[in-house]
C-alpha atoms as a PDB file:
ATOM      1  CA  UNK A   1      28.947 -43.424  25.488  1.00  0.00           C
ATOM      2  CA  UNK A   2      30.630 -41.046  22.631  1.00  0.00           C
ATOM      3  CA  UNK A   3      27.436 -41.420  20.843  1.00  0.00           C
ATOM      4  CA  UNK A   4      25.200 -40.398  23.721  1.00  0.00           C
ATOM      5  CA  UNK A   5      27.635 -37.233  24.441  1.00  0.00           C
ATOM      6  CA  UNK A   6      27.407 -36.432  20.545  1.00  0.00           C
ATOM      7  CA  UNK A   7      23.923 -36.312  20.599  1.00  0.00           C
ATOM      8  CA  UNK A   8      24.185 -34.050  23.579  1.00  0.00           C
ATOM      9  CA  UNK A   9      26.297 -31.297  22.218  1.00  0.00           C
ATOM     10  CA  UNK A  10      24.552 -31.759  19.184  1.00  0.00           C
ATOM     11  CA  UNK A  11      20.850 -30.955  20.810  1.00  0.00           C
ATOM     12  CA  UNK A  12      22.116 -28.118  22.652  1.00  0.00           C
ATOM     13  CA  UNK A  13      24.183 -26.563  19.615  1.00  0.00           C
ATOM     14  CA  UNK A  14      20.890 -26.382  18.065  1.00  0.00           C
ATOM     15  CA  UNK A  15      19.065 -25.080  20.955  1.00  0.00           C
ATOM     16  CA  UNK A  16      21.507 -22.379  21.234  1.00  0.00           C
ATOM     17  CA  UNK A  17      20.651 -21.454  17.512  1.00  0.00           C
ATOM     18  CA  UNK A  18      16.910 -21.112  17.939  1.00  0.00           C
ATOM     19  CA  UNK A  19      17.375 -17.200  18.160  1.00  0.00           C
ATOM     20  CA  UNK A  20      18.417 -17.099  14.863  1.00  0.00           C
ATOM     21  CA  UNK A  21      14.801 -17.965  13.401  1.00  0.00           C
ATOM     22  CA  UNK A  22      13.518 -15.863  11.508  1.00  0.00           C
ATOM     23  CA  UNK A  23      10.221 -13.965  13.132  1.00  0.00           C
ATOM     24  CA  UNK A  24       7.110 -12.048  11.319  1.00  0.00           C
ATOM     25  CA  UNK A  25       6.170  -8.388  12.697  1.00  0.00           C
ATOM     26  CA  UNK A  26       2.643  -8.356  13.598  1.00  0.00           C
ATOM     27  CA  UNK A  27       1.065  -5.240  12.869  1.00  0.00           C
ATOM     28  CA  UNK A  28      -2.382  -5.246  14.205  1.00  0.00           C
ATOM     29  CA  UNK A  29      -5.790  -2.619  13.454  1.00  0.00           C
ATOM     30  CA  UNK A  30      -5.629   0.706  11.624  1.00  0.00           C
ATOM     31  CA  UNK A  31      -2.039   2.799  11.467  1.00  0.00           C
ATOM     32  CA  UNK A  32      -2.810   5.995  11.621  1.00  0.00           C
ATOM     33  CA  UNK A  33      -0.980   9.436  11.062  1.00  0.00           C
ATOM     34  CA  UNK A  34      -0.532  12.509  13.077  1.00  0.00           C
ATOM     35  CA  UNK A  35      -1.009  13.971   9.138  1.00  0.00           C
ATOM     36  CA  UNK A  36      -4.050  12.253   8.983  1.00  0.00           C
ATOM     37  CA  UNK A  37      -5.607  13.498  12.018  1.00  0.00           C
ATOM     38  CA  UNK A  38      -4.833  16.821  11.072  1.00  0.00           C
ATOM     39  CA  UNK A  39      -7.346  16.749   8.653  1.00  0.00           C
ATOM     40  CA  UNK A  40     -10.088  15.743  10.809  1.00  0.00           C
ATOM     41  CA  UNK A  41     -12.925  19.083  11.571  1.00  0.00           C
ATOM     42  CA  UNK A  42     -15.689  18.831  13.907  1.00  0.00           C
ATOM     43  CA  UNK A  43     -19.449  18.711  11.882  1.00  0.00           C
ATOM     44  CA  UNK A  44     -17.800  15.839   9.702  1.00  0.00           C
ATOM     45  CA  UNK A  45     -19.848  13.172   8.488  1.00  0.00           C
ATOM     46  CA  UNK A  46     -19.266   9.976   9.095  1.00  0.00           C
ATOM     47  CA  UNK A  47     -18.482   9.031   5.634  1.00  0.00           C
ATOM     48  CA  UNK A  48     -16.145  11.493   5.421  1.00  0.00           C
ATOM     49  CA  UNK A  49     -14.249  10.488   8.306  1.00  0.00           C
ATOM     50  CA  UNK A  50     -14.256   7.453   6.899  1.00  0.00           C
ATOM     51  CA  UNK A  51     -12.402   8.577   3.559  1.00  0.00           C
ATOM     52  CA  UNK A  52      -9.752  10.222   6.149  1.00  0.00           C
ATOM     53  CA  UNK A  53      -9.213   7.725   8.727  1.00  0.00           C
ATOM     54  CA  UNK A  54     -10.298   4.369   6.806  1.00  0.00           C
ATOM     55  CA  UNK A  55     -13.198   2.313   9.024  1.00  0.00           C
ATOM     56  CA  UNK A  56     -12.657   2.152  12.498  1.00  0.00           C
ATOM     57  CA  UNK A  57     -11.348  -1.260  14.244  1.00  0.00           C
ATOM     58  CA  UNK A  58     -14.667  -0.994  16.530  1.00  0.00           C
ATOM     59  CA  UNK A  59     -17.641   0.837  16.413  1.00  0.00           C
ATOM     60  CA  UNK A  60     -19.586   0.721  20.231  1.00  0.00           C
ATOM     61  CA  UNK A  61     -22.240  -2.147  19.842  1.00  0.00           C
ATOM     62  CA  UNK A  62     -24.936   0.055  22.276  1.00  0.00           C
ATOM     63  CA  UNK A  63     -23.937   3.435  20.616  1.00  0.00           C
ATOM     64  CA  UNK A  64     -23.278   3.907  16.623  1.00  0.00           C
ATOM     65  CA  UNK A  65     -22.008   6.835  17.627  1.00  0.00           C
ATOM     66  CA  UNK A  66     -18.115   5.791  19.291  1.00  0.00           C
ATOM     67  CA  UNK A  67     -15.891   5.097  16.832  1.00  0.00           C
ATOM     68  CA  UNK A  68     -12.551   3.298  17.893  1.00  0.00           C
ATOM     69  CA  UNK A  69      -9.159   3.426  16.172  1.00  0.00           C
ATOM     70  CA  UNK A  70      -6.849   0.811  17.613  1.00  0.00           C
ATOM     71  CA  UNK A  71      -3.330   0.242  16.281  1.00  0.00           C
ATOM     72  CA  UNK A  72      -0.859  -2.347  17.781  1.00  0.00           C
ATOM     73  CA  UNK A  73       2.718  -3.347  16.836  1.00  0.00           C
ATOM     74  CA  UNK A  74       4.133  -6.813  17.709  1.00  0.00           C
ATOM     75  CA  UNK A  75       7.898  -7.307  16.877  1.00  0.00           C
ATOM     76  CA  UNK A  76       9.040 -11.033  16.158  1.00  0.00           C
ATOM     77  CA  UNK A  77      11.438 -10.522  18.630  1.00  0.00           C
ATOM     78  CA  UNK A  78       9.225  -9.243  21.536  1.00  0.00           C
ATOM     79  CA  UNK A  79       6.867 -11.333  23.404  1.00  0.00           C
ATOM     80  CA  UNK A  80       4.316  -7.938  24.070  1.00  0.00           C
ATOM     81  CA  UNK A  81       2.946  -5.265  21.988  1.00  0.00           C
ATOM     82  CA  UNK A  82       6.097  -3.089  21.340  1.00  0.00           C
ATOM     83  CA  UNK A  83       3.585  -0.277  20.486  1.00  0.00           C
ATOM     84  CA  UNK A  84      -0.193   0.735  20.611  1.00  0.00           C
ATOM     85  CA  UNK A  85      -2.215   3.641  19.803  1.00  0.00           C
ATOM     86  CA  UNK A  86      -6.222   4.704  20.286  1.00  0.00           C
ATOM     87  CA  UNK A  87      -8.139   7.174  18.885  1.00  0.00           C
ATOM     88  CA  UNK A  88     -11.479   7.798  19.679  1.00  0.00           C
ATOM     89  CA  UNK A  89     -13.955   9.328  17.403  1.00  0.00           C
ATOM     90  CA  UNK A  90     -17.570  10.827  19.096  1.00  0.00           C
ATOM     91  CA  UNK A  91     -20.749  11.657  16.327  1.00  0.00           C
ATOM     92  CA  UNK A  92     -24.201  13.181  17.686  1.00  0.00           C
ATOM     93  CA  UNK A  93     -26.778  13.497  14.930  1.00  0.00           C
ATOM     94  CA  UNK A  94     -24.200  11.610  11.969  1.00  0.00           C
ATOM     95  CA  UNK A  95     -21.673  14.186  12.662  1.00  0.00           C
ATOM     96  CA  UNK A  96     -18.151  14.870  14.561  1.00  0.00           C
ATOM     97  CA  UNK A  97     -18.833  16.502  18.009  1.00  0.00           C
ATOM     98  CA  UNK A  98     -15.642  15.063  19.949  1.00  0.00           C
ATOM     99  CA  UNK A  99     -12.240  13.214  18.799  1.00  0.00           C
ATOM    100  CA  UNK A 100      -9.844  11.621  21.547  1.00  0.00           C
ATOM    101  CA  UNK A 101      -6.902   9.816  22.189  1.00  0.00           C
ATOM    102  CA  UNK A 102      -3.160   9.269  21.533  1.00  0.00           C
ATOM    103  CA  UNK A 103      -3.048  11.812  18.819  1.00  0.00           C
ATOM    104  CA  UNK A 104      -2.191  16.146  19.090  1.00  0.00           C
ATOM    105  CA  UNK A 105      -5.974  17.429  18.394  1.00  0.00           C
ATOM    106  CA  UNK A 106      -4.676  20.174  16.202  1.00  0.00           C
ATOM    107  CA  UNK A 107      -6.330  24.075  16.534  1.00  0.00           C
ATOM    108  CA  UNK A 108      -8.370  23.457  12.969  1.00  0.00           C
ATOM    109  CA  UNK A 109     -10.276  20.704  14.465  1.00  0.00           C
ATOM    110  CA  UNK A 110     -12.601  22.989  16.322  1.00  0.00           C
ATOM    111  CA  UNK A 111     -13.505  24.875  12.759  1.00  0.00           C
ATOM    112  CA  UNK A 112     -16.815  23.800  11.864  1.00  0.00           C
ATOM    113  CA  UNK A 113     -16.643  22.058   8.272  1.00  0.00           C
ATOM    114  CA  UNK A 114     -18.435  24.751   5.515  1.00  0.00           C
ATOM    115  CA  UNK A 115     -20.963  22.558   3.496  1.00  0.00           C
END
């Protein structure tokens, strides 16, 4: 009977201590900067945008032209996404017409690019 109890404690003990275990952050897609953005200009080329922003997470299967940014943020200790951020990037003709998402569109974006 003093075994069974033992064994008991013992399994809960170690229940009790499963918080303690260590968890991995999961960051997920492409972190991007409010810096970064900044440097964005509409008449970009794609390649360009590229050098800024690194290649997007998703590019539209129907339409080359939609490029996605997706960034997400697990925490070991969380069971959801603690954070997640879009940005959407819109050519026409291989260039930047239109740039969306969870990201200030700064003033200078709308300044065509000088080739």
């Amino acid at each position: 009977m003093l075994s069974r109890i033992l064994t008991v404690v013992l399994v809960f003990s170690l229940v009790s201590c499963s918080n303690w275990v260590f968890r991995r952050d999961i960051p997920q897609g492409n972190y991007l900067e409010q810096k970064d953005i900044n440097k964005l200009q509409i008449a970009m080329t794609k390649e360009q945008v590229k050098f800024i922003l690194g290649s997007p997470v998703l590019a539209d299967s129907f339409s080359n032209d939609t490029w996605h940014y997706v960034y997400k943020f697990k925490s070991g200790r969380s069971t959801k996404f603690d954070a997640m951020k879009k940005f959407i990037i819109q050519f026409k003709d291989e260039k930047v017409v239109s740039a969306s998402g969870d990201f200030e569109i700064p003033e200078s974006f709308y300044t065509p690019m000088i080739n």
